[in-house]
C-alpha atoms as a PDB file:
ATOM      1  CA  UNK A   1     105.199 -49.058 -41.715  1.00  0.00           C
ATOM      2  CA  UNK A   2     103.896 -48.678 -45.126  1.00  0.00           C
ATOM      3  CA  UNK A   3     103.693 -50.739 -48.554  1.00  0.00           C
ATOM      4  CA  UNK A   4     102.907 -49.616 -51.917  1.00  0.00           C
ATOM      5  CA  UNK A   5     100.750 -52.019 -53.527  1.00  0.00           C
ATOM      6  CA  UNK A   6      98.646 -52.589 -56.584  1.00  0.00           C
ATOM      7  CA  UNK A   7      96.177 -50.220 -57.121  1.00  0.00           C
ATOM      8  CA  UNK A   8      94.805 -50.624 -61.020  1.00  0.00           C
ATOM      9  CA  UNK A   9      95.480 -52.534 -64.059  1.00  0.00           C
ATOM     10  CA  UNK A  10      94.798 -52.574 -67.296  1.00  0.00           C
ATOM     11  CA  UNK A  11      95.748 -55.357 -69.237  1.00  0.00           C
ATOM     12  CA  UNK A  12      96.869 -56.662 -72.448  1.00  0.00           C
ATOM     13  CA  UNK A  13      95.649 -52.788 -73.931  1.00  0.00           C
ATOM     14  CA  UNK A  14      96.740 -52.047 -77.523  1.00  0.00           C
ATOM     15  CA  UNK A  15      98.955 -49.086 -78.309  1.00  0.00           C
ATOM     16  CA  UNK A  16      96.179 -47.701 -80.982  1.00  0.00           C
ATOM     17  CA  UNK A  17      98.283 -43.850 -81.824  1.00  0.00           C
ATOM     18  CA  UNK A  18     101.619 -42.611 -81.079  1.00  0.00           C
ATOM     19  CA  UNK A  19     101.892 -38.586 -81.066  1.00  0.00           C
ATOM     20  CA  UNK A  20     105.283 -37.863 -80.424  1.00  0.00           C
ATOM     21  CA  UNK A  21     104.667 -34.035 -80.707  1.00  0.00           C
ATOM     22  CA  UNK A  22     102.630 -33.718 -77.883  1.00  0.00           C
ATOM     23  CA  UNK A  23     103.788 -33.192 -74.229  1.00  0.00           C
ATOM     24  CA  UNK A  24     103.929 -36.532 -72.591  1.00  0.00           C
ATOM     25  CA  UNK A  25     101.613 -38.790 -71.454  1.00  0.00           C
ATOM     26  CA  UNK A  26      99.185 -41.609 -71.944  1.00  0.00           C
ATOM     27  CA  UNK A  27      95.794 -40.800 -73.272  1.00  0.00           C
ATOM     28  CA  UNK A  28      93.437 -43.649 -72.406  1.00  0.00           C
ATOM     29  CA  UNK A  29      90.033 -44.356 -72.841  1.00  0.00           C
ATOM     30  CA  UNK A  30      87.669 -42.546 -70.321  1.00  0.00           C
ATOM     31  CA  UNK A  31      85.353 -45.204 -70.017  1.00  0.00           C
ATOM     32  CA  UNK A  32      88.368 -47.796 -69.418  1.00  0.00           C
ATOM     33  CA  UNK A  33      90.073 -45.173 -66.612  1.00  0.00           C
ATOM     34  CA  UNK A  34      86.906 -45.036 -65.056  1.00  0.00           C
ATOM     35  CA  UNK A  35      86.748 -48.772 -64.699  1.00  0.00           C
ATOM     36  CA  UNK A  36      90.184 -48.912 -63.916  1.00  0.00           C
ATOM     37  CA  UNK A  37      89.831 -46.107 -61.085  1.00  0.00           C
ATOM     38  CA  UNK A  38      92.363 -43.997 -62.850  1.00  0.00           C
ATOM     39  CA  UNK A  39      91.840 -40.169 -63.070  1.00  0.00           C
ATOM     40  CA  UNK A  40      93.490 -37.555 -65.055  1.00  0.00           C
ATOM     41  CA  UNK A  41      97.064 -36.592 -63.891  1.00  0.00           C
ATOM     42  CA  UNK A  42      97.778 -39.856 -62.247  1.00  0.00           C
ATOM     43  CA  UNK A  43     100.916 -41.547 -62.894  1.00  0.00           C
ATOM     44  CA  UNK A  44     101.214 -44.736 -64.261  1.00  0.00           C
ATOM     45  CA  UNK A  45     103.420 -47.231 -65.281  1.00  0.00           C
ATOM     46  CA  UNK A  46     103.495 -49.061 -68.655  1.00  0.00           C
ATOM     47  CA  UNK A  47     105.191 -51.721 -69.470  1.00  0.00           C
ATOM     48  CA  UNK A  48     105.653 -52.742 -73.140  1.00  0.00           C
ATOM     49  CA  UNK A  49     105.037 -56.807 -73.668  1.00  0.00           C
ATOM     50  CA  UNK A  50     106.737 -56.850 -77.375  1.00  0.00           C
ATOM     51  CA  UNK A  51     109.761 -55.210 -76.706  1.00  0.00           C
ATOM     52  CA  UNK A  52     110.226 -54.932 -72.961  1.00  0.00           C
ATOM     53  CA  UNK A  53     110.178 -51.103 -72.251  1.00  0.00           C
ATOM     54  CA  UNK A  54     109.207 -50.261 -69.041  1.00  0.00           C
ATOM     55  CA  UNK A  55     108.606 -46.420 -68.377  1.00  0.00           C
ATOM     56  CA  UNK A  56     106.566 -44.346 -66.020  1.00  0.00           C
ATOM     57  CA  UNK A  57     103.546 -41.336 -67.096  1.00  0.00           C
ATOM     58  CA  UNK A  58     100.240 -39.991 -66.398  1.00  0.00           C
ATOM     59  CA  UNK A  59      97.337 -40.300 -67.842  1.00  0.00           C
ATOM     60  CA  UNK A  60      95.183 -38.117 -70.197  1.00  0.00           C
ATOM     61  CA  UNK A  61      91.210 -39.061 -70.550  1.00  0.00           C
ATOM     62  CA  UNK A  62      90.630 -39.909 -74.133  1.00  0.00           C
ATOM     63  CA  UNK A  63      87.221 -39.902 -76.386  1.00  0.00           C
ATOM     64  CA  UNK A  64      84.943 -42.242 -73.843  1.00  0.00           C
ATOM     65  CA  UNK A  65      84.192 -45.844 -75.803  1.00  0.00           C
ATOM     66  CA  UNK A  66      87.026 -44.990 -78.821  1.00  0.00           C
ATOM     67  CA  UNK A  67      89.263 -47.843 -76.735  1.00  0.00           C
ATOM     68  CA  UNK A  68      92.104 -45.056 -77.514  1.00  0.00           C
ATOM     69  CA  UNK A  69      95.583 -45.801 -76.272  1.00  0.00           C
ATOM     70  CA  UNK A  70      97.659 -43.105 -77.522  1.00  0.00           C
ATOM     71  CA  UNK A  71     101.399 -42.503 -76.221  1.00  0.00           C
ATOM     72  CA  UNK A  72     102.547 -39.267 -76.611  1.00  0.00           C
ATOM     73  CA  UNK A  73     106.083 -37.318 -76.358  1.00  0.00           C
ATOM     74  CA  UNK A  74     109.210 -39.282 -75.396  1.00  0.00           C
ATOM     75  CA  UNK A  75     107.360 -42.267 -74.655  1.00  0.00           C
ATOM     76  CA  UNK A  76     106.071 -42.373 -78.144  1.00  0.00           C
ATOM     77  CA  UNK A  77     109.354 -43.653 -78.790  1.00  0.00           C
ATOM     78  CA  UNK A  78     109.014 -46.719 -76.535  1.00  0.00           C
ATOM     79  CA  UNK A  79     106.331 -48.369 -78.503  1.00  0.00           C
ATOM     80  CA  UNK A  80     104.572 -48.045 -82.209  1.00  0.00           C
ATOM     81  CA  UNK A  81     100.919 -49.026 -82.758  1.00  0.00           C
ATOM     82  CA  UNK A  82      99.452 -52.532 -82.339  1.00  0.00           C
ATOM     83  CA  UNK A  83     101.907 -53.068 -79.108  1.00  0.00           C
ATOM     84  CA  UNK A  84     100.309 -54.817 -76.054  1.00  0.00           C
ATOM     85  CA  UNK A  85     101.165 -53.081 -72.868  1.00  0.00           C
ATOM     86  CA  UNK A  86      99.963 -53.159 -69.186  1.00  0.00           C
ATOM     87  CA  UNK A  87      99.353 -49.878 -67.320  1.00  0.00           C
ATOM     88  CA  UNK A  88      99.244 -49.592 -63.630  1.00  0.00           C
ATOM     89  CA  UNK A  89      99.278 -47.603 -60.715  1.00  0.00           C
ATOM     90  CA  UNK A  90     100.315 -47.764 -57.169  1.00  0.00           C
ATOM     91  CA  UNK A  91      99.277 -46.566 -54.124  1.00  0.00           C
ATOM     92  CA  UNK A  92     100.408 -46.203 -50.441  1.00  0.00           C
ATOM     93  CA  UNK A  93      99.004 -47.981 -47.705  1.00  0.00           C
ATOM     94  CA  UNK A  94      99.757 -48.692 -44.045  1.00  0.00           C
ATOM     95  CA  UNK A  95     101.115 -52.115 -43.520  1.00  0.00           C
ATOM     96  CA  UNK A  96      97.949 -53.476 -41.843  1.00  0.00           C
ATOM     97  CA  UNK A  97      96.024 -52.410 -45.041  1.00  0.00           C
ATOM     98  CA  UNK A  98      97.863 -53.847 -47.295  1.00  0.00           C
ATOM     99  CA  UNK A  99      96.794 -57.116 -47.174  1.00  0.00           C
ATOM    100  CA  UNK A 100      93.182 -55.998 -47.447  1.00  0.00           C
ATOM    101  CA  UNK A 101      93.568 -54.405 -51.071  1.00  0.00           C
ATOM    102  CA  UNK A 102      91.872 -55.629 -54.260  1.00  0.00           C
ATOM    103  CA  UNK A 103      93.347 -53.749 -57.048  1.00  0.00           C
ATOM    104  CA  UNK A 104      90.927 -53.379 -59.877  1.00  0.00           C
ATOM    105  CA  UNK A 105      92.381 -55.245 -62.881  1.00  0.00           C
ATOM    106  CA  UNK A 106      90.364 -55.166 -66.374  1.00  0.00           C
ATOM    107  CA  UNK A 107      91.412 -57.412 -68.949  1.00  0.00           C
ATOM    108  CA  UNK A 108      90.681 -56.083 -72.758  1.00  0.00           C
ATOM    109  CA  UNK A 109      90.495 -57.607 -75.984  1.00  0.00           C
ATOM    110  CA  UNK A 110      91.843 -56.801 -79.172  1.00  0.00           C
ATOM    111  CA  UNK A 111      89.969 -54.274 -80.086  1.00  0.00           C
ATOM    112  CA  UNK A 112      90.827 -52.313 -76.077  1.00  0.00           C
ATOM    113  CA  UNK A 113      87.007 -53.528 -74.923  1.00  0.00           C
ATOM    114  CA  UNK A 114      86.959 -55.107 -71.781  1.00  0.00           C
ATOM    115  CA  UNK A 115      86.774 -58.613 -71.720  1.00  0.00           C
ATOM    116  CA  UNK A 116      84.817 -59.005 -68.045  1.00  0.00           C
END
């Protein structure tokens, strides 16, 4: 048997840019993907704490250090700037490892610097 569990979190992150002419995606802070063991083309899930959205995507590695959130294309429409949203990801695991994962969760500030 297998579970998907928890892989990475990032949390409390503020929606800095919206870009709803661009293809889709989330662009995110390299330095906080890296941290959050997120790479480039990964999907993700966000889910909007002001107004409850909940939508899937994949990430795009923004300026390292900028603490850039940016949504672009349709899900530009699912939040405006100086939103709080959580992003995570998933991953697969046989049942046996399951109970061994630690997801890496960061927590940021205000300002998308992490807080640990």
């Amino acid at each position: 048997m297998f579970r998907t569990v928890l892989k990475s979190k990032i949390h409390h992150a503020r929606v800095t840019q919206t870009n709803l002419d661009y293809e889709g995606s989330i662009t995110i802070d390299e330095a906080l993907m890296k941290k959050a063991d997120l790479l480039a083309g990964e999907k993700v899930e966000i889910f909007n704490m002001n107004n409850g959205a909940r939508f899937e995507t994949y990430c795009i590695k923004g300026e390292k250090n900028s603490g850039i959130i940016c949504l672009n294309g349709p899900a530009a429409h699912l939040a405006k700037v100086g939103d709080i949203i959580i992003i995570v990801s998933y991953f697969i695991v046989k049942d046996k490892e399951a109970h061994l994962v630690k997801p890496k969760i960061i927590h940021l500030d205000e300002r998308n610097h992490i807080k640990d």
